[in-house]
C-alpha atoms as a PDB file:
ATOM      1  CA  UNK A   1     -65.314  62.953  36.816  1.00  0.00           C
ATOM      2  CA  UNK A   2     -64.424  60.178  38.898  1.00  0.00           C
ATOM      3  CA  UNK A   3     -63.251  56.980  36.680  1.00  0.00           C
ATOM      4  CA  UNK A   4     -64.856  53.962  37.449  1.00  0.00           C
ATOM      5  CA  UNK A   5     -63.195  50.994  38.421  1.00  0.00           C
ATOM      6  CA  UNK A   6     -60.905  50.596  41.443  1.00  0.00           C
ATOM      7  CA  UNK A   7     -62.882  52.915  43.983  1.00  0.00           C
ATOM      8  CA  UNK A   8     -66.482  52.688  44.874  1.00  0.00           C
ATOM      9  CA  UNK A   9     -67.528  50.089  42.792  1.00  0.00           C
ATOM     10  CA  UNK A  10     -69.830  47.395  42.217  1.00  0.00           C
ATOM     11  CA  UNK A  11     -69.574  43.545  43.050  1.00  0.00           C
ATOM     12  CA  UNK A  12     -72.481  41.360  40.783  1.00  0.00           C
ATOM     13  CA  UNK A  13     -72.241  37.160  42.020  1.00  0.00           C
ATOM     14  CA  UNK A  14     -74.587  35.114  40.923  1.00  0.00           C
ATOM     15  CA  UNK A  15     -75.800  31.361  41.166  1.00  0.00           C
ATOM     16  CA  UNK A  16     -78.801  29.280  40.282  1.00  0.00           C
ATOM     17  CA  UNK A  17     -80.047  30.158  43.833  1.00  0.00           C
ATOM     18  CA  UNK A  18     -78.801  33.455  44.900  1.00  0.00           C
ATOM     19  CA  UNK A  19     -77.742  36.985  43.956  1.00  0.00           C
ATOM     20  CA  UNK A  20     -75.185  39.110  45.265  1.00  0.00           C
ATOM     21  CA  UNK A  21     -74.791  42.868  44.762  1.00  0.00           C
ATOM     22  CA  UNK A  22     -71.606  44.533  47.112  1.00  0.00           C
ATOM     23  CA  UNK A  23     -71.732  48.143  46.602  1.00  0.00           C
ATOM     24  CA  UNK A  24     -69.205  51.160  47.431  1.00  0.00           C
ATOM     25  CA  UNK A  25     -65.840  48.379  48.313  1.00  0.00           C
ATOM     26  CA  UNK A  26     -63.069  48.612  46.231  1.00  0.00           C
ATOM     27  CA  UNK A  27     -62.863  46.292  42.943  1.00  0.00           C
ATOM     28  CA  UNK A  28     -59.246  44.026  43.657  1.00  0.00           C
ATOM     29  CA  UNK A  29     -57.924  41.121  44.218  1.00  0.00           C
ATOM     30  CA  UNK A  30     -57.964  41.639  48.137  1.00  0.00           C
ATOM     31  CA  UNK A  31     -61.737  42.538  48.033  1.00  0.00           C
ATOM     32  CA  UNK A  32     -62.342  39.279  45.667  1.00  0.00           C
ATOM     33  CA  UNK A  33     -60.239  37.263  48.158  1.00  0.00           C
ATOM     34  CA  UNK A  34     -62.089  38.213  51.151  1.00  0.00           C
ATOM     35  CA  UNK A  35     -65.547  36.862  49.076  1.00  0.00           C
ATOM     36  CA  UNK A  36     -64.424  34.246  47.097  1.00  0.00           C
ATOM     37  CA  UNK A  37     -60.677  32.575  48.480  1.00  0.00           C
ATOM     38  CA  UNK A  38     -59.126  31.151  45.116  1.00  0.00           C
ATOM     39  CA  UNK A  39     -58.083  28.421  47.133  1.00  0.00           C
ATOM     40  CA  UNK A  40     -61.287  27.037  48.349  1.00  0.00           C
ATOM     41  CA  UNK A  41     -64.061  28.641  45.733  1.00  0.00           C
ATOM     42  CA  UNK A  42     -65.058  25.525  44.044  1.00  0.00           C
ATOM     43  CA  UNK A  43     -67.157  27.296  41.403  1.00  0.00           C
ATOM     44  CA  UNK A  44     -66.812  28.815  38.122  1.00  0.00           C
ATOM     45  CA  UNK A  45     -66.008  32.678  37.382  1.00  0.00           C
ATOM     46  CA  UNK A  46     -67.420  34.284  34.678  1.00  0.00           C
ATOM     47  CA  UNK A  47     -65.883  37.408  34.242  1.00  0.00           C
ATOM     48  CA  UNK A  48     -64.292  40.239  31.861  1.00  0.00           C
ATOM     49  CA  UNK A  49     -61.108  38.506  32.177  1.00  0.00           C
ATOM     50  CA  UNK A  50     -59.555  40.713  34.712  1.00  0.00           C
ATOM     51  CA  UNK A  51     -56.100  40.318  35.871  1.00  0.00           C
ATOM     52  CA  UNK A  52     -57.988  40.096  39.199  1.00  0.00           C
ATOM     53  CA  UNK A  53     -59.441  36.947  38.339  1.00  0.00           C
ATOM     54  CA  UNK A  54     -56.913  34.774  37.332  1.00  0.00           C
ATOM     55  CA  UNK A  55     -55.791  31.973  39.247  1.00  0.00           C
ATOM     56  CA  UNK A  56     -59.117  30.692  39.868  1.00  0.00           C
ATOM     57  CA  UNK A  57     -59.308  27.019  38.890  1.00  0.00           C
ATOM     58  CA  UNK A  58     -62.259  27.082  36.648  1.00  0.00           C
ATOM     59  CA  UNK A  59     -62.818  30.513  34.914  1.00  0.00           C
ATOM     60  CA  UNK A  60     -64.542  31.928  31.351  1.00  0.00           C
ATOM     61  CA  UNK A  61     -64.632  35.175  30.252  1.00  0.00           C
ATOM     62  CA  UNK A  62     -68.230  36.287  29.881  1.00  0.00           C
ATOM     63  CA  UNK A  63     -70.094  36.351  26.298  1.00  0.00           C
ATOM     64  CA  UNK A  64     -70.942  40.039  26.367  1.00  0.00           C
ATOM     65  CA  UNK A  65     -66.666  40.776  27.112  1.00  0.00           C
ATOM     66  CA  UNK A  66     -65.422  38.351  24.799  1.00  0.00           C
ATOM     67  CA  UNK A  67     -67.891  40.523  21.677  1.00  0.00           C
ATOM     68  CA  UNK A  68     -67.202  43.673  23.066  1.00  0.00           C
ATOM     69  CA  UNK A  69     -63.589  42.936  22.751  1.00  0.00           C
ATOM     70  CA  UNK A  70     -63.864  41.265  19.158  1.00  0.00           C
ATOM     71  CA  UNK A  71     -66.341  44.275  18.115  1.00  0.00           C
ATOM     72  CA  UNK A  72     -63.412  45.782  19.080  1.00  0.00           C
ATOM     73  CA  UNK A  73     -60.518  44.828  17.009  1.00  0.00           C
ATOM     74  CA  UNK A  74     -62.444  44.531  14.392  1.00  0.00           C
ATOM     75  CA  UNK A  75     -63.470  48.313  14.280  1.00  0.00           C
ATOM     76  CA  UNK A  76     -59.836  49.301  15.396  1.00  0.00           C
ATOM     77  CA  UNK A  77     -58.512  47.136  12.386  1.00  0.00           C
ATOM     78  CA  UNK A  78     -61.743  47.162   9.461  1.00  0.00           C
ATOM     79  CA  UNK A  79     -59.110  45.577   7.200  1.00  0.00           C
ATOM     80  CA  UNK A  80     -57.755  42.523   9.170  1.00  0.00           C
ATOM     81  CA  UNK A  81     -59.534  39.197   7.701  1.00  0.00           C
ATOM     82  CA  UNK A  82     -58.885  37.149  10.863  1.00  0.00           C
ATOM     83  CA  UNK A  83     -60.272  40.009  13.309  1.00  0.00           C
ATOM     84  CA  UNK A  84     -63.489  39.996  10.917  1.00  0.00           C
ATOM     85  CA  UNK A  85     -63.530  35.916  10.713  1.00  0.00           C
ATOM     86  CA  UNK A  86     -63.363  35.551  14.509  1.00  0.00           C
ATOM     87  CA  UNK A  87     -65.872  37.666  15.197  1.00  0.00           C
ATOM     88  CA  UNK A  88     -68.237  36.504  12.441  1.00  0.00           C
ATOM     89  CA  UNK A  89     -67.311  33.026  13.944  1.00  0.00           C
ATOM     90  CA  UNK A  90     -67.974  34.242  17.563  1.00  0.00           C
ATOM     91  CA  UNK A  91     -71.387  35.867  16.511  1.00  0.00           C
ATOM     92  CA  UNK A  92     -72.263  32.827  14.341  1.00  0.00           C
ATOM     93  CA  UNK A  93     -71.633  30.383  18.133  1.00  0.00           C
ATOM     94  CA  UNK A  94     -73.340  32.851  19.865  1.00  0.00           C
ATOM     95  CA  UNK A  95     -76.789  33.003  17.942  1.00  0.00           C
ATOM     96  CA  UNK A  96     -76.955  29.174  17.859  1.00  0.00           C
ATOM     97  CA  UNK A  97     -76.477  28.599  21.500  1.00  0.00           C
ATOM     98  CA  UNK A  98     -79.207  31.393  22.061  1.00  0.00           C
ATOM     99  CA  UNK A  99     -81.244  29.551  20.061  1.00  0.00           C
ATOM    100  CA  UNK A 100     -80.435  26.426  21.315  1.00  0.00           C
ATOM    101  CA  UNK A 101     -81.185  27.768  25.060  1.00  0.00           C
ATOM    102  CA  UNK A 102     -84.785  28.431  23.988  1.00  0.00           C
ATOM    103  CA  UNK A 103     -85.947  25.386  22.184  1.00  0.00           C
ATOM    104  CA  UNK A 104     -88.079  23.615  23.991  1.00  0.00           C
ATOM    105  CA  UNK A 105     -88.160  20.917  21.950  1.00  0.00           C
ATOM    106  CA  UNK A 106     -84.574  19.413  23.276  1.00  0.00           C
ATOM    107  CA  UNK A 107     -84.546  17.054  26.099  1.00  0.00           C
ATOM    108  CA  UNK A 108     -81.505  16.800  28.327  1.00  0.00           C
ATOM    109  CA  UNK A 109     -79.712  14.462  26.230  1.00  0.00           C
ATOM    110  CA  UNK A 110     -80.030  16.471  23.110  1.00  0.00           C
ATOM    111  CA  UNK A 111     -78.928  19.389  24.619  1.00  0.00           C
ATOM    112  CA  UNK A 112     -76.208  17.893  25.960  1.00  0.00           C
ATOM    113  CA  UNK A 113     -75.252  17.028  22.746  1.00  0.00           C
ATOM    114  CA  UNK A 114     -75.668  20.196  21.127  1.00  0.00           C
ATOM    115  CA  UNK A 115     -73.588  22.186  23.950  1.00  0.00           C
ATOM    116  CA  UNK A 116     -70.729  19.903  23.435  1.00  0.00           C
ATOM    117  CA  UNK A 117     -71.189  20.815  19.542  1.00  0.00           C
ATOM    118  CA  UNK A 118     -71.037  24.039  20.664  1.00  0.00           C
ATOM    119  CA  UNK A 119     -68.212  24.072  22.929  1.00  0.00           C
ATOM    120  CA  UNK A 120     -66.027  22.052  19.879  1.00  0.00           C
ATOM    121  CA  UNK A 121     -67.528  24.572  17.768  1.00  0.00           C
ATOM    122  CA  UNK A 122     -66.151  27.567  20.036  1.00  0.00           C
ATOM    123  CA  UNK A 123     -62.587  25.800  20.602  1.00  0.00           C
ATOM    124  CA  UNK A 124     -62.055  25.383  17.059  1.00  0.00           C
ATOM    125  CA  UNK A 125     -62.702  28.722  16.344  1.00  0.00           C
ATOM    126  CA  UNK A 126     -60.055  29.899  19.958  1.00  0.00           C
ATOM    127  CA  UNK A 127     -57.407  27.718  19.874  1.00  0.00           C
ATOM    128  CA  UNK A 128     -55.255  29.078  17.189  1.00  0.00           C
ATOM    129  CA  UNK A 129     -55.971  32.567  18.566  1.00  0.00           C
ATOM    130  CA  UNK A 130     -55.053  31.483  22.451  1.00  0.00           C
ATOM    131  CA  UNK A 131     -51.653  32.331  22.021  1.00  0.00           C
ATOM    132  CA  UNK A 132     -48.200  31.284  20.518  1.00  0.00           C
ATOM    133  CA  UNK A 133     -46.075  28.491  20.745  1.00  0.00           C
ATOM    134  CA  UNK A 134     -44.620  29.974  24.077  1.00  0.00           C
ATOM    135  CA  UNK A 135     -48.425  30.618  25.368  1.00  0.00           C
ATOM    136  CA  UNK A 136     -48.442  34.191  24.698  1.00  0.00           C
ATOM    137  CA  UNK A 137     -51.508  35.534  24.237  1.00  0.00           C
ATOM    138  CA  UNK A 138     -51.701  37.561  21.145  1.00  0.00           C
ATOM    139  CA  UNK A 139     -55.245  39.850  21.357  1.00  0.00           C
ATOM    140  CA  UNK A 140     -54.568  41.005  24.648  1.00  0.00           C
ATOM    141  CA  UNK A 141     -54.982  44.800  24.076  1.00  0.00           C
END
């Protein structure tokens, strides 16, 4: 069975106006640079934190990666309080936001508001985990 990933893969890009889909092309950092130049791209990546996507100026690794990888550690490690606090943390910013993206009752001002609650919420909860004093990251598994 052929593993996924490198070979024959498939490209997802999307906007508030278009969609993207680039089948069968290989999944690097030459393939990415022929689509989206890190030099010019002026948006912002969402990804699963790829080596392939570093170096972009404005990049987040994607909600459904980030749980994935703290469902993760926390199943590899059942015993480690911090694995279990960040992702109860994680989960906790997660359901609010979800619920904040379908109340209709906020206006654009409010919501504002709450994403930038959210956001603080969220880098509270990172920063200590980010890395060490020298910027190492320490999850990276």
């Amino acid at each position: 069975m052929k593993r996924a990933g490198s070979q024959n893969s498939a490209w997802a890009f999307l906007s508030k106006k278009s969609r993207v889909l680039i089948f069968g092309c290989r999944k690097d950092a030459s393939t990415l640079a022929q689509i989206f130049p890190k030099d010019s791209f002026t948006g912002i990546i969402v990804s699963d934190d790829a080596a392939v996507y570093q170096g972009f100026s404005l990049s987040q690794k994607c909600w459904a990666h980030l749980l994935r990888k703290a469902i993760r550690f926390t199943l590899l490690e059942p015993n480690n309080k911090e694995y279990a606090s960040f992702l109860k943390g994680l989960l906790s910013v997660y359901r609010k936001a979800c619920k904040a993206s379908i109340d209709q009752r906020l206006k654009d001002a409010s919501r504002t508001v709450r994403v930038a609650e959210l956001v603080d919420e969220l880098s509270e909860l990172c920063v200590g985990r980010c890395g060490d004093a020298n910027g190492v990251r320490k999850w990276n598994r």
